[in-house]
Protein backbone atom coordinates (compact mmCIF):
# COMPACT_ATOMS: atom_id res chain seq x y z
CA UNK A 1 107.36 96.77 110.41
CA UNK A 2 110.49 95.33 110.28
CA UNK A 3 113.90 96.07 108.26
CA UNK A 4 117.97 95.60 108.15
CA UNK A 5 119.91 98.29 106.94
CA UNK A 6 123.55 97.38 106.60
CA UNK A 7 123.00 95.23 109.24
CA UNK A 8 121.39 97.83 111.62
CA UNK A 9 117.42 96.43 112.38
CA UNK A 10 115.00 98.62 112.52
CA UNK A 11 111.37 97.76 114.07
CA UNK A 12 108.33 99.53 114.48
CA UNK A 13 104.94 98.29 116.07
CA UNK A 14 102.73 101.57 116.33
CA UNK A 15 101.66 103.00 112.83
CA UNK A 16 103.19 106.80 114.15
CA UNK A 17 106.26 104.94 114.53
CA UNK A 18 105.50 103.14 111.59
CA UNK A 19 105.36 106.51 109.41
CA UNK A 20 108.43 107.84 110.98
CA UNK A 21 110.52 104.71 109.59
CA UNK A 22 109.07 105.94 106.17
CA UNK A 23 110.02 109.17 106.60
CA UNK A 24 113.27 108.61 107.62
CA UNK A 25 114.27 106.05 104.54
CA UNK A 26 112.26 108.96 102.13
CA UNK A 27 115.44 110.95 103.22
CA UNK A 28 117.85 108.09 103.10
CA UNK A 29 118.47 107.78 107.13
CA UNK A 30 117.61 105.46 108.91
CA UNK A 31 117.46 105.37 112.60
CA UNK A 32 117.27 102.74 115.37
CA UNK A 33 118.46 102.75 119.11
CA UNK A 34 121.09 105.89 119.03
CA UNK A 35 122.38 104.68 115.64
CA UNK A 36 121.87 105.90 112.11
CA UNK A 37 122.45 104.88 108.64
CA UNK A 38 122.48 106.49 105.30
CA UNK A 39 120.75 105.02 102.67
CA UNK A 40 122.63 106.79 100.09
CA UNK A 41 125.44 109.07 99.96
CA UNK A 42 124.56 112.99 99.63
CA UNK A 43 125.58 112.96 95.60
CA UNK A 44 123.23 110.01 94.81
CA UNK A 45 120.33 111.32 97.36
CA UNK A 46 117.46 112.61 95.43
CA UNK A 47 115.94 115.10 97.70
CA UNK A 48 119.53 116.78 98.75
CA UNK A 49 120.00 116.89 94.07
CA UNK A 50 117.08 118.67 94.26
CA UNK A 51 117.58 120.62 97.03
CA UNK A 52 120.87 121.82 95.49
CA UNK A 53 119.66 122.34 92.41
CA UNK A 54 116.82 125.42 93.90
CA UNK A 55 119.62 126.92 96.56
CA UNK A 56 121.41 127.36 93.35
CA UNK A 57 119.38 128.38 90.75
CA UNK A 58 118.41 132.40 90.30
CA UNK A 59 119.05 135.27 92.59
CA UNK A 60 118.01 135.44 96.42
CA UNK A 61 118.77 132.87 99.42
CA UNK A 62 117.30 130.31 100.73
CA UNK A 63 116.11 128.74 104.15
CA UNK A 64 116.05 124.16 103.94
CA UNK A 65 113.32 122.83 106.52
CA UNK A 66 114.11 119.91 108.83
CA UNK A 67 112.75 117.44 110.93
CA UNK A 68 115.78 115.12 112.08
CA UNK A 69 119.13 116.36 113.38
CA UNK A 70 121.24 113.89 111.44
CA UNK A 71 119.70 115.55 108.31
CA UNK A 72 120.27 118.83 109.52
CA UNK A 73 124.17 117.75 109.96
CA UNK A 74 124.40 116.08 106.91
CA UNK A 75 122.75 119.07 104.57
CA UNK A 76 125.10 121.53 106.41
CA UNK A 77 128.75 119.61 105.66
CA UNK A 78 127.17 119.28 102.25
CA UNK A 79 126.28 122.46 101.26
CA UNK A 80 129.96 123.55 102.84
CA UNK A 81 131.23 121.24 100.01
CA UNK A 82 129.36 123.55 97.17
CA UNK A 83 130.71 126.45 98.89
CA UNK A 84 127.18 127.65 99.88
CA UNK A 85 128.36 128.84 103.30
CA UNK A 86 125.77 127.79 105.51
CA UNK A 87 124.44 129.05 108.77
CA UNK A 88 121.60 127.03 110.68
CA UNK A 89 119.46 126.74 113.64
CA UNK A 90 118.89 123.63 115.14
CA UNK A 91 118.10 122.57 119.02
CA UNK A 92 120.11 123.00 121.87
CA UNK A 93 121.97 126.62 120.42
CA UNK A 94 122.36 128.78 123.17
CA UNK A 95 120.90 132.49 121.95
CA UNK A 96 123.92 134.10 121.11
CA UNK A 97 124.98 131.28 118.69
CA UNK A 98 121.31 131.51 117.50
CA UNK A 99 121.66 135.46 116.76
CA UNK A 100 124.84 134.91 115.05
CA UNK A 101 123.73 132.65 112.37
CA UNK A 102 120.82 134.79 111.63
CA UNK A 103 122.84 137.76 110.94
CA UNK A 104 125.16 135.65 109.11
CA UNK A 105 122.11 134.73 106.91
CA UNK A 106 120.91 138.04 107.06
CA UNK A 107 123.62 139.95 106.04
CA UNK A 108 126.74 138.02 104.91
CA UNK A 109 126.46 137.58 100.61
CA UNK A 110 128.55 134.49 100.51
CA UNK A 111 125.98 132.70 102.89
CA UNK A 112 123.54 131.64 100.12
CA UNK A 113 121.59 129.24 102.48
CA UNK A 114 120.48 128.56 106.27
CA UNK A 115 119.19 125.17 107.57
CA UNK A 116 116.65 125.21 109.79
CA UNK A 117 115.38 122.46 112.22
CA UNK A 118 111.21 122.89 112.43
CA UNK A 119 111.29 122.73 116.15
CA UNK A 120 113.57 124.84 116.79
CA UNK A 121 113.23 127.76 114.03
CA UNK A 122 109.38 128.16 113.66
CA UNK A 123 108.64 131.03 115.69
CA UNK A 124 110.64 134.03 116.76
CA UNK A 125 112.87 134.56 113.66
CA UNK A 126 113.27 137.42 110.92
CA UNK A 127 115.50 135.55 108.02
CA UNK A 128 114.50 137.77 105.06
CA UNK A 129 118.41 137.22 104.04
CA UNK A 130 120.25 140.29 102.37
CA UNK A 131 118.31 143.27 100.44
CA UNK A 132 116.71 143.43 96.78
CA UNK A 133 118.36 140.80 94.86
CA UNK A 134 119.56 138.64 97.90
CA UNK A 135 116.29 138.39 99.41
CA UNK A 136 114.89 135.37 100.91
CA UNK A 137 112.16 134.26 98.59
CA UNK A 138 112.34 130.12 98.94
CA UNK A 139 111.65 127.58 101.72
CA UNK A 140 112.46 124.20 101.06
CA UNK A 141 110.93 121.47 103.30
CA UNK A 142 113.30 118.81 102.98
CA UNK A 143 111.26 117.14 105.45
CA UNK A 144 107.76 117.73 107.00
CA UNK A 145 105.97 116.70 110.01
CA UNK A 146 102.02 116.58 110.97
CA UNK A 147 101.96 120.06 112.67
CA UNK A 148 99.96 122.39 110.92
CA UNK A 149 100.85 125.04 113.40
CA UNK A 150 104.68 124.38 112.88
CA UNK A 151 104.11 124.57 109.24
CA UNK A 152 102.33 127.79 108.74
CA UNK A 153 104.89 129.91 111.36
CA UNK A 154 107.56 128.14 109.48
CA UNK A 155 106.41 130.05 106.61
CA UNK A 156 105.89 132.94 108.09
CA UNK A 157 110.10 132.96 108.88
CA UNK A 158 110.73 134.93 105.38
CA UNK A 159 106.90 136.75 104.79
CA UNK A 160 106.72 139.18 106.90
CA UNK A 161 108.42 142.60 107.68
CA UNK A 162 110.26 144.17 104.66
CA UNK A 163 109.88 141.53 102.15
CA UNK A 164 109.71 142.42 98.91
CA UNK A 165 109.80 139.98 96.96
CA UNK A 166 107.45 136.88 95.69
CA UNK A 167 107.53 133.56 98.18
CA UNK A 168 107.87 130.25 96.93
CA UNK A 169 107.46 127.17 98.93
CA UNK A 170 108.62 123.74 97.80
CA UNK A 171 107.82 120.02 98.97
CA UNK A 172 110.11 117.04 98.11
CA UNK A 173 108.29 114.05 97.40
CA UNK A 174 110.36 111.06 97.08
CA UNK A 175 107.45 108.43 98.05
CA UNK A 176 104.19 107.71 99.03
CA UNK A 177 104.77 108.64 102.46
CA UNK A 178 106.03 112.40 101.42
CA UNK A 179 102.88 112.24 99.88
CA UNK A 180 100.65 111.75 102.68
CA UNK A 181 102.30 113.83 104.79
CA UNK A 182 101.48 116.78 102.63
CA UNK A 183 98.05 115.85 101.76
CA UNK A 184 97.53 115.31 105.69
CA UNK A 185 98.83 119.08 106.04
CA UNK A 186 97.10 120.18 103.65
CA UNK A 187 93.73 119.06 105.13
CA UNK A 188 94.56 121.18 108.48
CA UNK A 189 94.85 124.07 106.14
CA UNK A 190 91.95 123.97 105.10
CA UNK A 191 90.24 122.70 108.12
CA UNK A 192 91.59 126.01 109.47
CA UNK A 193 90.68 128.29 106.25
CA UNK A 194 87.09 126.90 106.68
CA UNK A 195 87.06 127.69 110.96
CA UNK A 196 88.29 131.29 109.88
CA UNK A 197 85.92 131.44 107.24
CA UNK A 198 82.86 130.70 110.03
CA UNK A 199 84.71 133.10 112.41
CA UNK A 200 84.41 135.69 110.05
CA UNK A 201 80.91 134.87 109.27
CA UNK A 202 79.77 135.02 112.82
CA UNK A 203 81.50 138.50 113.57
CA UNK A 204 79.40 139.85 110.26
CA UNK A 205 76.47 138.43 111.71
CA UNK A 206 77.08 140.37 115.44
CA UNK A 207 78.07 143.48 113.47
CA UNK A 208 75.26 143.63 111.69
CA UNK A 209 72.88 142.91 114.69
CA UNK A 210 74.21 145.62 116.76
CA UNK A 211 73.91 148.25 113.69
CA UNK A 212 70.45 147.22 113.62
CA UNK A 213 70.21 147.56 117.20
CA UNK A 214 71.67 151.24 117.05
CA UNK A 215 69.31 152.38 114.83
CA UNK A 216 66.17 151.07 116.42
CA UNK A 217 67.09 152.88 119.70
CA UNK A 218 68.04 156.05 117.25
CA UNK A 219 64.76 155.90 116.19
């Protein structure tokens, strides 16, 4: 795999690496050796159109998923251009910085939006955003990775507690490599729905052996 990108080259022998590449030109970055490139700029990207155009649209906030740190940067000086007031959490925050965006999220009205790196926002955080209206309802993932795990506590972030309100999940799909990073995900769902289903099974099984078991010795 081989490319130039205004004059930056960027090589890949493995096919993980391979897939990254893709992933990174699906959101117009490119990266190679400390250095980074944008495809396109933020008004002619696809994904961050679309992206705008569901932070926007209705009532309620909403969180933008992450996998890169330059995208993380360049979503966050964007949305402070629409005057969407954004807070994030991305690696290397110290935990008071970290608590401070939440509640900025969580309780400031003019923050419409929070950016969230996967690695570093999938477990331990409560951003339902404001109350009623301003809830939380949407998760946009800008960006996805393999992890099934990171996936399903990333979705968790805004169902759980005092939600009240419907959650809707969206995937942007600007190529085939979006694509098969959702269909892979979507096979360790239900690789997992199918162990539970099996778990569940067994324990039914037990149950019902030791009822039968207690009433034999009850005589």
């Amino acid at each position: 795999f081989y490319t130039t990108v205004n004059g930056l080259n960027v090589t890949a022998d493995m096919v993980l690496t391979q897939m990254d590449k893709l992933r990174q030109i699906a959101s117009c970055l490119v990266m190679q050796d400390g250095q980074h490139e944008w495809l396109e700029e933020p008004k002619r990207n696809p994904k961050v159109q679309a992206t705008l155009d569901i932070v926007t649209r209705g009532s309620g906030k909403t969180i933008v998923v992450h996998w890169y740190k330059q995208t993380g940067h360049m979503l966050i000086e964007e949305f402070k251009r629409q005057g969407l007031e954004p807070a994030y959490i991305q690696g290397g925050l110290d935990p008071r910085t970290v608590m401070e965006q939440k509640q900025r999220f969580n309780r400031d009205p003019k923050c419409r939006v929070i950016v969230c790196q996967q690695t570093a926002s999938f477990r331990g955080h409560t951003l339902l955003g404001g109350t009623e209206g301003d809830r939380c309802s949407r998760m946009v993932f800008f960006e996805n990775s393999f992890s099934y795990y990171h996936r399903s506590q990333m979705e968790d972030r805004n169902h759980r507690g005092e939600q009240d309100q419907t959650c809707h999940y969206y995937d942007l799909v600007t190529s085939p490599i979006d694509e098969k990073y959702i269909q892979v995900l979507q096979g360790k769902k239900d690789l997992a729905n199918a162990v539970d289903d099996i778990v569940k099974l067994v324990r039914q099984v037990r149950d019902r052996g030791l009822q039968v078991l207690a009433t034999f010795q009850g005589g």
